[in-house]
PDB file of N, CA and C in Angstrom:
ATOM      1  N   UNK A   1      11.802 -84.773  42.471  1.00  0.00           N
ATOM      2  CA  UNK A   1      11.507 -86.195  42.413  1.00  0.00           C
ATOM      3  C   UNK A   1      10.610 -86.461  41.192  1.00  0.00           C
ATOM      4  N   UNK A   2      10.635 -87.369  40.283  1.00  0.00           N
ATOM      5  CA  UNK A   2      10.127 -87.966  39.006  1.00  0.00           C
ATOM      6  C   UNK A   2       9.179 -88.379  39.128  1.00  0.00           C
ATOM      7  N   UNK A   3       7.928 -87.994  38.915  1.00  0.00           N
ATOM      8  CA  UNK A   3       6.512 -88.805  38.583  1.00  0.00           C
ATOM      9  C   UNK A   3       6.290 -89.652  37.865  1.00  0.00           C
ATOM     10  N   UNK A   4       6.043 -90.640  38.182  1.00  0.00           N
ATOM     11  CA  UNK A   4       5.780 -91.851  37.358  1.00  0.00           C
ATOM     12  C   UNK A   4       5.007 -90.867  36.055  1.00  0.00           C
ATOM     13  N   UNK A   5       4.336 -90.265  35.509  1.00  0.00           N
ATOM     14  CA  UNK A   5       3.534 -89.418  34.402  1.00  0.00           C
ATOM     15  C   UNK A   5       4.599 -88.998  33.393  1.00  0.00           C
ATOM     16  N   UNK A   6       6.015 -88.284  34.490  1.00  0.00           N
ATOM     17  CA  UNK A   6       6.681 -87.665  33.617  1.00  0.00           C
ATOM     18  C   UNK A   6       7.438 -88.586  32.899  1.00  0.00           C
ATOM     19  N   UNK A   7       7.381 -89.902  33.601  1.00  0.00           N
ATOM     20  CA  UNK A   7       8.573 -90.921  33.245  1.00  0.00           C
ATOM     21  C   UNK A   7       8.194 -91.189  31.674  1.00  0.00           C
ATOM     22  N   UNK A   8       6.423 -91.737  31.600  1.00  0.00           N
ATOM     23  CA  UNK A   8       5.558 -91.879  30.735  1.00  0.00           C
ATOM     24  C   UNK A   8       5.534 -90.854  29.545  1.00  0.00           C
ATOM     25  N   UNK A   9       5.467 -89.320  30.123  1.00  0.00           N
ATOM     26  CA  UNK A   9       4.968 -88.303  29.498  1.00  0.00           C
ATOM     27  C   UNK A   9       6.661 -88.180  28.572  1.00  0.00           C
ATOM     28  N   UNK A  10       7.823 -88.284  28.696  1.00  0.00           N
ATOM     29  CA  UNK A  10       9.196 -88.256  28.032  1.00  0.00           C
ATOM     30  C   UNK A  10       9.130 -89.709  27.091  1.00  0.00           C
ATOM     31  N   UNK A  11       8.738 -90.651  27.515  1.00  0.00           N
ATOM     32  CA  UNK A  11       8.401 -91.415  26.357  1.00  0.00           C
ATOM     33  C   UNK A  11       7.549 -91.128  25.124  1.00  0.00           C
ATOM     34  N   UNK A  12       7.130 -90.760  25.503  1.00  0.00           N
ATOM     35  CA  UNK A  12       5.803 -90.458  24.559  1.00  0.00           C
ATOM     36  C   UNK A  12       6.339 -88.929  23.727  1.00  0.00           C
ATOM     37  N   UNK A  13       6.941 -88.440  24.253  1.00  0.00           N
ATOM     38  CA  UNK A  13       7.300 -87.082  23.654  1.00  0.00           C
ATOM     39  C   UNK A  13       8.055 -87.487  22.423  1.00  0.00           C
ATOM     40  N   UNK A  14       8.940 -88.524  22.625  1.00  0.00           N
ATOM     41  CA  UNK A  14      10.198 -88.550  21.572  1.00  0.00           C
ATOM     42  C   UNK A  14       9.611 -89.543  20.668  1.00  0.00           C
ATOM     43  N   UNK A  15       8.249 -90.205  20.693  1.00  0.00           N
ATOM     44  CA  UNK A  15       7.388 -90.841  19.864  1.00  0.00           C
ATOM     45  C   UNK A  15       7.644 -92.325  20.064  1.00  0.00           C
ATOM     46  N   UNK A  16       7.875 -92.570  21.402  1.00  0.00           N
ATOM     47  CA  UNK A  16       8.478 -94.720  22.206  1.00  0.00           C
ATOM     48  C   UNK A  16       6.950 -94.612  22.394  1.00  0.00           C
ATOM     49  N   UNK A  17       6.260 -95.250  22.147  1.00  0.00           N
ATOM     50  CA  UNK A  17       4.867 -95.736  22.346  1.00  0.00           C
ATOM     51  C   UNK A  17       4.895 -97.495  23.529  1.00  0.00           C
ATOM     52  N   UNK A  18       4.596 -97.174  24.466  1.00  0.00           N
ATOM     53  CA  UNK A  18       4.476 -98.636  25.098  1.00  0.00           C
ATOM     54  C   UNK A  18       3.511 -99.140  24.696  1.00  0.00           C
ATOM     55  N   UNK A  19       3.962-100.557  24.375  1.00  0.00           N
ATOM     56  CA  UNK A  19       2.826-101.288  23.448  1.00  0.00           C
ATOM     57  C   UNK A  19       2.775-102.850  24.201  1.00  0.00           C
ATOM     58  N   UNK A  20       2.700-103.976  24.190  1.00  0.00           N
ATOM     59  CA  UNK A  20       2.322-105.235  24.649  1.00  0.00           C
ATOM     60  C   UNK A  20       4.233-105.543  25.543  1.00  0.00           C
ATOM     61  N   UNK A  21       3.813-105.500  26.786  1.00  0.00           N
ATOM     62  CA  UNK A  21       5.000-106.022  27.129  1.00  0.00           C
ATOM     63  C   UNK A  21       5.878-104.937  27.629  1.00  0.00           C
ATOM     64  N   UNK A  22       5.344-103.614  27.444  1.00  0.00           N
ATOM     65  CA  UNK A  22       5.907-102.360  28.255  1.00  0.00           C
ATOM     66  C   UNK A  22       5.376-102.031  29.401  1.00  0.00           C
ATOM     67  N   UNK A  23       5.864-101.643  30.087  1.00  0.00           N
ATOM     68  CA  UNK A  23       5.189-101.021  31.751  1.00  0.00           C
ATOM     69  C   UNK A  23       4.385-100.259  31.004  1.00  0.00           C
ATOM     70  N   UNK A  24       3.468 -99.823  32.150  1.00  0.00           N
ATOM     71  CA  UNK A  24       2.196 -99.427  32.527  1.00  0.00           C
ATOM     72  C   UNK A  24       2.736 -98.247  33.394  1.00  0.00           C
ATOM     73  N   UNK A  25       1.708 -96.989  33.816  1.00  0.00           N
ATOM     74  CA  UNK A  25       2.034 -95.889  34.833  1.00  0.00           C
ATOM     75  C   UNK A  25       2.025 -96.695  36.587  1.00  0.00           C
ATOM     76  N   UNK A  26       1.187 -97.787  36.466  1.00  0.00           N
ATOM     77  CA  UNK A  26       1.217 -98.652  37.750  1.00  0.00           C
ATOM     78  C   UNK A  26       2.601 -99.021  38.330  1.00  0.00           C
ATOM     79  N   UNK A  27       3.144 -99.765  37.147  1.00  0.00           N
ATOM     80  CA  UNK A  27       3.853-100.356  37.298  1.00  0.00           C
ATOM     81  C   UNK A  27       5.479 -99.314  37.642  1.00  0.00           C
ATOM     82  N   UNK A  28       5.315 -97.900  36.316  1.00  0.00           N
ATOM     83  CA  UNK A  28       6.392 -97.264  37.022  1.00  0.00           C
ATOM     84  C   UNK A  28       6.471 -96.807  38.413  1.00  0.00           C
ATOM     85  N   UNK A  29       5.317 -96.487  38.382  1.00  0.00           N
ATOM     86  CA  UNK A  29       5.291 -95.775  39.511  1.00  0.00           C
ATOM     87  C   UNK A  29       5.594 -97.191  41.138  1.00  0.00           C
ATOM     88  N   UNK A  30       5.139 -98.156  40.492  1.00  0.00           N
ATOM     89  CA  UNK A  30       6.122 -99.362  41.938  1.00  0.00           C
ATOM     90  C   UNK A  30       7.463 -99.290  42.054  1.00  0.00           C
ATOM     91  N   UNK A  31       8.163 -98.780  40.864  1.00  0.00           N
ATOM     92  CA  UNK A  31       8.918 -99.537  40.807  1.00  0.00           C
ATOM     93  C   UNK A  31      10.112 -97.667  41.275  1.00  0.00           C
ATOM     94  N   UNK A  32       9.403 -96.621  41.174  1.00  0.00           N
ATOM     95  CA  UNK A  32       9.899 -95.689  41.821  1.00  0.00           C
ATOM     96  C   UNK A  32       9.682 -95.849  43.229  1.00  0.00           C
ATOM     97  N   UNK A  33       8.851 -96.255  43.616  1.00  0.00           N
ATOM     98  CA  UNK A  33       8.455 -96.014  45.279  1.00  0.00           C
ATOM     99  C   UNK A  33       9.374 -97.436  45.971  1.00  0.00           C
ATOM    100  N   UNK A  34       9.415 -98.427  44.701  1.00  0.00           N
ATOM    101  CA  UNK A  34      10.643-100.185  45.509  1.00  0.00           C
ATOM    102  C   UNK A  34      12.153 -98.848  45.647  1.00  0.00           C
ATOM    103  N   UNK A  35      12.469 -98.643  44.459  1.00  0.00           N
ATOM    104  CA  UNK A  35      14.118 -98.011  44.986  1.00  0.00           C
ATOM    105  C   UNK A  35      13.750 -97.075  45.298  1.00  0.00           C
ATOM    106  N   UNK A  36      13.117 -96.245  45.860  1.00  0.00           N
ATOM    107  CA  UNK A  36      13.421 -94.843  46.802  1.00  0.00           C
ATOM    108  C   UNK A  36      13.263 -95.429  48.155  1.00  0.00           C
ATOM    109  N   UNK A  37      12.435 -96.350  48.393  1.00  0.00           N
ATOM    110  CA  UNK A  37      12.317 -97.150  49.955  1.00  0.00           C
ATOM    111  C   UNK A  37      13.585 -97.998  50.464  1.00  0.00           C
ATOM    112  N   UNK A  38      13.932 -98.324  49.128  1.00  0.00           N
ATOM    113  CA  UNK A  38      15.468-100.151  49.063  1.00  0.00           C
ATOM    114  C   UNK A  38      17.094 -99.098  48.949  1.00  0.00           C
ATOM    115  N   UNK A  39      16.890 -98.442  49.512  1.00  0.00           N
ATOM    116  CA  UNK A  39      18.311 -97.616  49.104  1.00  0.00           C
ATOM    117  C   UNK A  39      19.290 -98.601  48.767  1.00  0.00           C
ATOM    118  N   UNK A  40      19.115 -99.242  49.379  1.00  0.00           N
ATOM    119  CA  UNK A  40      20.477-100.466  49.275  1.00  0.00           C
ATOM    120  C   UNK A  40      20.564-101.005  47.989  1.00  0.00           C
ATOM    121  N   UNK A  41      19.724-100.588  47.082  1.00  0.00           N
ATOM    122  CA  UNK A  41      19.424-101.494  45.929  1.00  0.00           C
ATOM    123  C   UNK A  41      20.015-100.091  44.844  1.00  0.00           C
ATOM    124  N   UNK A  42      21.525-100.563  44.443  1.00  0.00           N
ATOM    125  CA  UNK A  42      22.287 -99.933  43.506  1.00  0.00           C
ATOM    126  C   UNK A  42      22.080-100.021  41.933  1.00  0.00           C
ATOM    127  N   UNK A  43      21.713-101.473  41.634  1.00  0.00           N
ATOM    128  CA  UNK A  43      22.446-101.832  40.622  1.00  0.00           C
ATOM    129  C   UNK A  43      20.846-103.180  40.411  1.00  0.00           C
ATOM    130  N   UNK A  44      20.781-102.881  39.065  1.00  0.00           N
ATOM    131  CA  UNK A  44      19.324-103.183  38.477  1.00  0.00           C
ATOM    132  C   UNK A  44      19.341-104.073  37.642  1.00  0.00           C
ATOM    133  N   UNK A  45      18.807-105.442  36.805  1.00  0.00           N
ATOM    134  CA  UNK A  45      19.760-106.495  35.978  1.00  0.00           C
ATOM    135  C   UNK A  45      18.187-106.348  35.325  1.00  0.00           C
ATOM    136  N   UNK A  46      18.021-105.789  34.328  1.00  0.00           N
ATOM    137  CA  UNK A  46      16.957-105.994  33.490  1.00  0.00           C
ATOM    138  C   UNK A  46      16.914-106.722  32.252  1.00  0.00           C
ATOM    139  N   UNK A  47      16.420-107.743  31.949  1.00  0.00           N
ATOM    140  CA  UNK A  47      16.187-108.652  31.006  1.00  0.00           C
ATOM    141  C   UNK A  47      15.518-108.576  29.747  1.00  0.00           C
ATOM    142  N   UNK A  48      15.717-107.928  28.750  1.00  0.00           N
ATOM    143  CA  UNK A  48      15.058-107.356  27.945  1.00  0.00           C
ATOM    144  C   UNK A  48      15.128-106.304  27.839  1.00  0.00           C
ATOM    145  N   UNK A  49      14.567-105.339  26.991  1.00  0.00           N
ATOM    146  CA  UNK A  49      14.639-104.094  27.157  1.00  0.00           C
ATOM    147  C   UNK A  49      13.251-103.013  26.341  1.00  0.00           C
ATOM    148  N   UNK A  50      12.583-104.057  25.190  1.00  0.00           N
ATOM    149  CA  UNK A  50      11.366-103.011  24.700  1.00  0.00           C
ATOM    150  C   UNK A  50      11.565-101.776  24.796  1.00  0.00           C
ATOM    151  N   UNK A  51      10.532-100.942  24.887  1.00  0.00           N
ATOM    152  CA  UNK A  51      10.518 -99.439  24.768  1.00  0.00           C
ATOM    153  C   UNK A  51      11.248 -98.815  26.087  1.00  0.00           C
ATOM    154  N   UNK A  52      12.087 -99.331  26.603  1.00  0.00           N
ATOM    155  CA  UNK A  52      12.922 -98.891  27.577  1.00  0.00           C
ATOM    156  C   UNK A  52      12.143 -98.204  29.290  1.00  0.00           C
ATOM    157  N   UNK A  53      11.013 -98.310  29.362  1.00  0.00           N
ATOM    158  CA  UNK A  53       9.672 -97.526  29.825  1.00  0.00           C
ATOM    159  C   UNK A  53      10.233 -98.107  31.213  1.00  0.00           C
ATOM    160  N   UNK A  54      10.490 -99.130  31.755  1.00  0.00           N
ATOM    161  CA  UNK A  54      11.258 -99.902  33.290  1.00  0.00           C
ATOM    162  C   UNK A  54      12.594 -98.806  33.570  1.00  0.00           C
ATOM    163  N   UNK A  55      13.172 -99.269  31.710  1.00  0.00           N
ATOM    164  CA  UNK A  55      15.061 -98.828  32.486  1.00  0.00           C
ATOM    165  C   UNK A  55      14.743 -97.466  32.713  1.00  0.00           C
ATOM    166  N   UNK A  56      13.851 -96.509  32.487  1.00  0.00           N
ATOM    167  CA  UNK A  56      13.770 -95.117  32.365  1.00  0.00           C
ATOM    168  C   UNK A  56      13.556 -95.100  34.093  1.00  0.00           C
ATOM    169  N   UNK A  57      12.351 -95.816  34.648  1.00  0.00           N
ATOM    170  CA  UNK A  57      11.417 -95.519  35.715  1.00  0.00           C
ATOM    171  C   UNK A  57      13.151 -95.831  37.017  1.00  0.00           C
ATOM    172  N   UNK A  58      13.625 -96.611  36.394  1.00  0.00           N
ATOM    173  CA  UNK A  58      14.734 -97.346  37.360  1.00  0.00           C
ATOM    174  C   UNK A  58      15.428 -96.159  37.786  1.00  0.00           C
ATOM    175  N   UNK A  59      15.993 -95.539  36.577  1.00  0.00           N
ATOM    176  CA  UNK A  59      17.339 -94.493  36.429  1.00  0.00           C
ATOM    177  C   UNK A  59      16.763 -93.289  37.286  1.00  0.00           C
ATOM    178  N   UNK A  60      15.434 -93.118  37.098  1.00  0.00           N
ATOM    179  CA  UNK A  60      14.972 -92.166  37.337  1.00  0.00           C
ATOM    180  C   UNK A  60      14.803 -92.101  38.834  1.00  0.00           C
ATOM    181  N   UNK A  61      14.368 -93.075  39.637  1.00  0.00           N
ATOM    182  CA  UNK A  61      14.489 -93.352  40.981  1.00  0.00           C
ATOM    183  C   UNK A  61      15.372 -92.477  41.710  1.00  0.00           C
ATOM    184  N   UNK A  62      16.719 -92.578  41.361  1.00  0.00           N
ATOM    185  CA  UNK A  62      17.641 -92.083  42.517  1.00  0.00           C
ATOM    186  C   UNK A  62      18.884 -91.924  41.346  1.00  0.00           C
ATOM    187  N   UNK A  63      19.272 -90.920  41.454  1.00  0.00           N
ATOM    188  CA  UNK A  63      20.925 -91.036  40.940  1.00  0.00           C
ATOM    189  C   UNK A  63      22.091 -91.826  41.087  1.00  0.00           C
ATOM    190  N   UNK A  64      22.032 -92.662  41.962  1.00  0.00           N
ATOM    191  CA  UNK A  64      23.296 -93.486  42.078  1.00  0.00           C
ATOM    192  C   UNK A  64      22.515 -95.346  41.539  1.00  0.00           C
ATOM    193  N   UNK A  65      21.466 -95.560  40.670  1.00  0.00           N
ATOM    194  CA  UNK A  65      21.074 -96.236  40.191  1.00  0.00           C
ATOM    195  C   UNK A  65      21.411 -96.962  38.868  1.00  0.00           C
ATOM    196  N   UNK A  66      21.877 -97.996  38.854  1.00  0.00           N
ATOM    197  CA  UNK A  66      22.389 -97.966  37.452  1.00  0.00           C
ATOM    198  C   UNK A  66      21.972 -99.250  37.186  1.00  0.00           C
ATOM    199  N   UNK A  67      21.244 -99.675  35.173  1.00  0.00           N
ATOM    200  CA  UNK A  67      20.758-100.503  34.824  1.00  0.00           C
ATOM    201  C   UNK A  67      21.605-101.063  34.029  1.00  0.00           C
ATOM    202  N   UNK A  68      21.815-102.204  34.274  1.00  0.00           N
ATOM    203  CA  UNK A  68      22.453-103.070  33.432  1.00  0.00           C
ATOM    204  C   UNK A  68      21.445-104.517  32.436  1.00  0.00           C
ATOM    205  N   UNK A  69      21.203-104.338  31.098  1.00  0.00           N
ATOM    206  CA  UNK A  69      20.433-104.641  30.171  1.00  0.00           C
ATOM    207  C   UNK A  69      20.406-106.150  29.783  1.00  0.00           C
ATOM    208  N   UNK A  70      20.183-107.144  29.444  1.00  0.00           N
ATOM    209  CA  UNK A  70      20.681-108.575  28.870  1.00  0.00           C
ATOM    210  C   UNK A  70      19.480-108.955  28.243  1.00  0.00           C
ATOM    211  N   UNK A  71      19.634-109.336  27.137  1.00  0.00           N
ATOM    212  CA  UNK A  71      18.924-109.339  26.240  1.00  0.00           C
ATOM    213  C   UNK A  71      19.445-110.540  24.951  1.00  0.00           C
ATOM    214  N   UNK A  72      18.513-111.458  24.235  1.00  0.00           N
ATOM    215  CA  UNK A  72      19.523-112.386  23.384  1.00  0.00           C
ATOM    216  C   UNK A  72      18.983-112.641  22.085  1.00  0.00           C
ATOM    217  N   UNK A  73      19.458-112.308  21.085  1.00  0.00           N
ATOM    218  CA  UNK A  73      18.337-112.663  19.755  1.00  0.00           C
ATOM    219  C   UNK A  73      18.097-113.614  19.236  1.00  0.00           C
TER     220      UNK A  73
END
């Protein structure tokens, strides 16, 4: 199971810096403990996308999780 740290700690490795407007370790870590509790909750509609630091924490939740991105310039 994925620690919100490691979610953080793989960002940071490949040099994604969360900066104004990226999750927080708080925040991954809610958002691992909402879908491991919501099984029912497949399919993720994220609005934006920044340093990707959410879609990571999402995917990472559970394997049958999948994020779908929307975003508009």
């Amino acid at each position: 199971m994925t620690a919100p740290q490691e979610v953080w700690d793989k960002h940071c490795a490949v040099g994604i810096i969360a900066t104004e407007g990226g999750s927080c370790i708080a925040q991954i870590d809610y958002f691992l403990r909402m879908l491991r509790h919501h099984t029912n909750i497949k399919l993720v509609l994220e609005i934006g996308f920044n340093a990707g630091l959410s879609a990571s924490a999402f995917l990472s939740a559970r394997d049958d999780v999948h994020v779908t991105v929307m975003y508009q310039i």
